[in-house]
C-alpha atoms as a PDB file:
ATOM      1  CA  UNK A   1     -13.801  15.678  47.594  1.00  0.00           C
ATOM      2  CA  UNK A   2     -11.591  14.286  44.414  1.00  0.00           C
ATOM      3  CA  UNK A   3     -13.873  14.566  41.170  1.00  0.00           C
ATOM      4  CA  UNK A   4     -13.653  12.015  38.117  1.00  0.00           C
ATOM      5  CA  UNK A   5     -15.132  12.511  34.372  1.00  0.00           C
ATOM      6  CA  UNK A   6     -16.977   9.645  32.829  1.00  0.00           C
ATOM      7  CA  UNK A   7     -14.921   7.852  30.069  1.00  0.00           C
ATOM      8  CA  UNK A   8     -16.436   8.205  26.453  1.00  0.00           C
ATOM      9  CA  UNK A   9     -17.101   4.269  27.201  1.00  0.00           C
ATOM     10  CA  UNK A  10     -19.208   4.448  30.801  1.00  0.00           C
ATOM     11  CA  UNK A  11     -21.139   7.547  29.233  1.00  0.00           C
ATOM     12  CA  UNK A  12     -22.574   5.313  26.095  1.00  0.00           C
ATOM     13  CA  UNK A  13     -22.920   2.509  28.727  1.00  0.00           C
ATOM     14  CA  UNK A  14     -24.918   4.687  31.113  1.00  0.00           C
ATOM     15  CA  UNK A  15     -26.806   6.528  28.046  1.00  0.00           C
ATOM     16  CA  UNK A  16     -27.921   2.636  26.466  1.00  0.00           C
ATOM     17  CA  UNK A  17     -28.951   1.537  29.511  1.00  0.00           C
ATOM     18  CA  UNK A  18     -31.294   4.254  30.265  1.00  0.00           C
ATOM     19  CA  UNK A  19     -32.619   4.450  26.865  1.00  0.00           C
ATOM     20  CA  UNK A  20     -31.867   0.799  25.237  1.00  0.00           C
ATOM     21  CA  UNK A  21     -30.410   2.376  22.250  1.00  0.00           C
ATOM     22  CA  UNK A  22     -32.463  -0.222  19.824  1.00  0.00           C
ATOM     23  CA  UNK A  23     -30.584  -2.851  21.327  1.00  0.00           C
ATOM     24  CA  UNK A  24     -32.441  -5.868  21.762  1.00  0.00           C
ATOM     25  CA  UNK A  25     -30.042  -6.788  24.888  1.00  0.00           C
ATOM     26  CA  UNK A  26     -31.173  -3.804  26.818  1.00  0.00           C
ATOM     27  CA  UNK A  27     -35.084  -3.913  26.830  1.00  0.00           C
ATOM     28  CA  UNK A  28     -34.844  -6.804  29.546  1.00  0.00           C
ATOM     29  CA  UNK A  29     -32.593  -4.646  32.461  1.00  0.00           C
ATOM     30  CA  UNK A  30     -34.892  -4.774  35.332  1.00  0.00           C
ATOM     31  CA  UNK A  31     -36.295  -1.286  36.119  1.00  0.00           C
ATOM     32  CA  UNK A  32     -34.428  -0.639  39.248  1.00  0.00           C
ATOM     33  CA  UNK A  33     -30.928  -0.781  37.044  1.00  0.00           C
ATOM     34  CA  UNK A  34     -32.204   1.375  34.736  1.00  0.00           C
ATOM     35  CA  UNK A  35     -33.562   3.761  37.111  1.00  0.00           C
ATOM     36  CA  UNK A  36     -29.716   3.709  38.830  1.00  0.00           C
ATOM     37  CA  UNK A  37     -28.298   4.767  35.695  1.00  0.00           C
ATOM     38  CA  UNK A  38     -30.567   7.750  34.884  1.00  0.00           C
ATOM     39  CA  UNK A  39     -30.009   8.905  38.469  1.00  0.00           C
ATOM     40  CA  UNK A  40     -26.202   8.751  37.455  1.00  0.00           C
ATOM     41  CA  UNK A  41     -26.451  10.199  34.509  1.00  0.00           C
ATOM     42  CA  UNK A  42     -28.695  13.269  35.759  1.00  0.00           C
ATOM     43  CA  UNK A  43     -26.328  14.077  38.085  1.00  0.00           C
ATOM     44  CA  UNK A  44     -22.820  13.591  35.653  1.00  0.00           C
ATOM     45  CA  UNK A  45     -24.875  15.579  32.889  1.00  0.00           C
ATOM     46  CA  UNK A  46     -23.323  15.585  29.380  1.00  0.00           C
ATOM     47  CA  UNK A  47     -19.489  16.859  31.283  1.00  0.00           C
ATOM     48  CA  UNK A  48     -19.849  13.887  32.795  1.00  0.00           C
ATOM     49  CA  UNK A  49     -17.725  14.881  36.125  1.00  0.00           C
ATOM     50  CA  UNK A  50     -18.636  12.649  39.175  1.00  0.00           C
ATOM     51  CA  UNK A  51     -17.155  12.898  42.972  1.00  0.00           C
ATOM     52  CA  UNK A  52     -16.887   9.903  45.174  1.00  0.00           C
ATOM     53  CA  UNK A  53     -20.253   8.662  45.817  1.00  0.00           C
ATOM     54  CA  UNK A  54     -21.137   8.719  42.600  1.00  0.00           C
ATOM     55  CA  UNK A  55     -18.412   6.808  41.580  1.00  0.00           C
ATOM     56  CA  UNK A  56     -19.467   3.979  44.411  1.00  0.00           C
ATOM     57  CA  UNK A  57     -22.724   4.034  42.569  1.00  0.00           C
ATOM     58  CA  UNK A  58     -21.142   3.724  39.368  1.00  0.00           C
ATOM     59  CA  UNK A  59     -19.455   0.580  40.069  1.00  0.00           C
ATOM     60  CA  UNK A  60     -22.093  -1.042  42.178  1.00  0.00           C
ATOM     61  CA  UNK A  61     -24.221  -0.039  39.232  1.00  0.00           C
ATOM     62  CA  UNK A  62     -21.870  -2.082  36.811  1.00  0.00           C
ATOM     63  CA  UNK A  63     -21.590  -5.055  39.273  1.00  0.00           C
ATOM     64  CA  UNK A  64     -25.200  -5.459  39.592  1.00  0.00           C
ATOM     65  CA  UNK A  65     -25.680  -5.349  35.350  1.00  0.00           C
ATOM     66  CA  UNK A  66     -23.078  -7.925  35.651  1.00  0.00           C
ATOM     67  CA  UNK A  67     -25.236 -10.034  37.995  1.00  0.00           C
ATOM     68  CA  UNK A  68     -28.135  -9.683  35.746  1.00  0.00           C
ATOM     69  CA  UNK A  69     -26.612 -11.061  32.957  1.00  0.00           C
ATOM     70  CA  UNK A  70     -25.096 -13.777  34.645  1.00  0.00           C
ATOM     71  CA  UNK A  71     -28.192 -14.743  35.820  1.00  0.00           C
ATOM     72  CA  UNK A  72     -30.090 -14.636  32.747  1.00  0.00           C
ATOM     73  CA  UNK A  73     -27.356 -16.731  31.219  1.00  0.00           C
ATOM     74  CA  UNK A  74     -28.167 -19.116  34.063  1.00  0.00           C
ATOM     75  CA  UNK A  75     -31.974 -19.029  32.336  1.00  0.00           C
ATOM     76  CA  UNK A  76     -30.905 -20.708  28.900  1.00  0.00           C
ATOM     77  CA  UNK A  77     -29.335 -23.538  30.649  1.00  0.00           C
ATOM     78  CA  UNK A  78     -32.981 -25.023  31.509  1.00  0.00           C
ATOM     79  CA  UNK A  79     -33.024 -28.420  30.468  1.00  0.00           C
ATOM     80  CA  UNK A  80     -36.655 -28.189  28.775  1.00  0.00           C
END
């Protein structure tokens, strides 16, 4: 099974999702994203190598944060 290492870039991703990083964006990821990432993260550890699966996580991870905000975009358009 082919392994990949996290990019500097998905690591900080994965590591501000799971903790928020003081970001005022991240306190609002549902739980279940969150919970995704830490799984993700546990199992890259700080090396940050990942094998196949992981990696299908990792993007379905990223399309579903991309979902959120695009629906909580959708949110602000209310008209009242």
């Amino acid at each position: 099974m082919k392994t990949y290492n996290l990019t500097k870039k998905q690591y900080y991703w994965l590591l501000k999702l799971v903790w928020g990083n003081g970001s005022h964006q991240m306190f609002g990821v549902p739980r279940e994203i969150r919970d995704k990432a830490y799984i993700l993260l546990c199992k890259c550890g700080y090396v940050g190598e990942y094998n196949e699966t992981d990696r299908f996580q990792l993007l379905e991870l990223r399309e579903d944060y991309v979902k959120w905000l695009k629906e909580g975009e959708m949110d602000d358009d209310l008209p009242f």
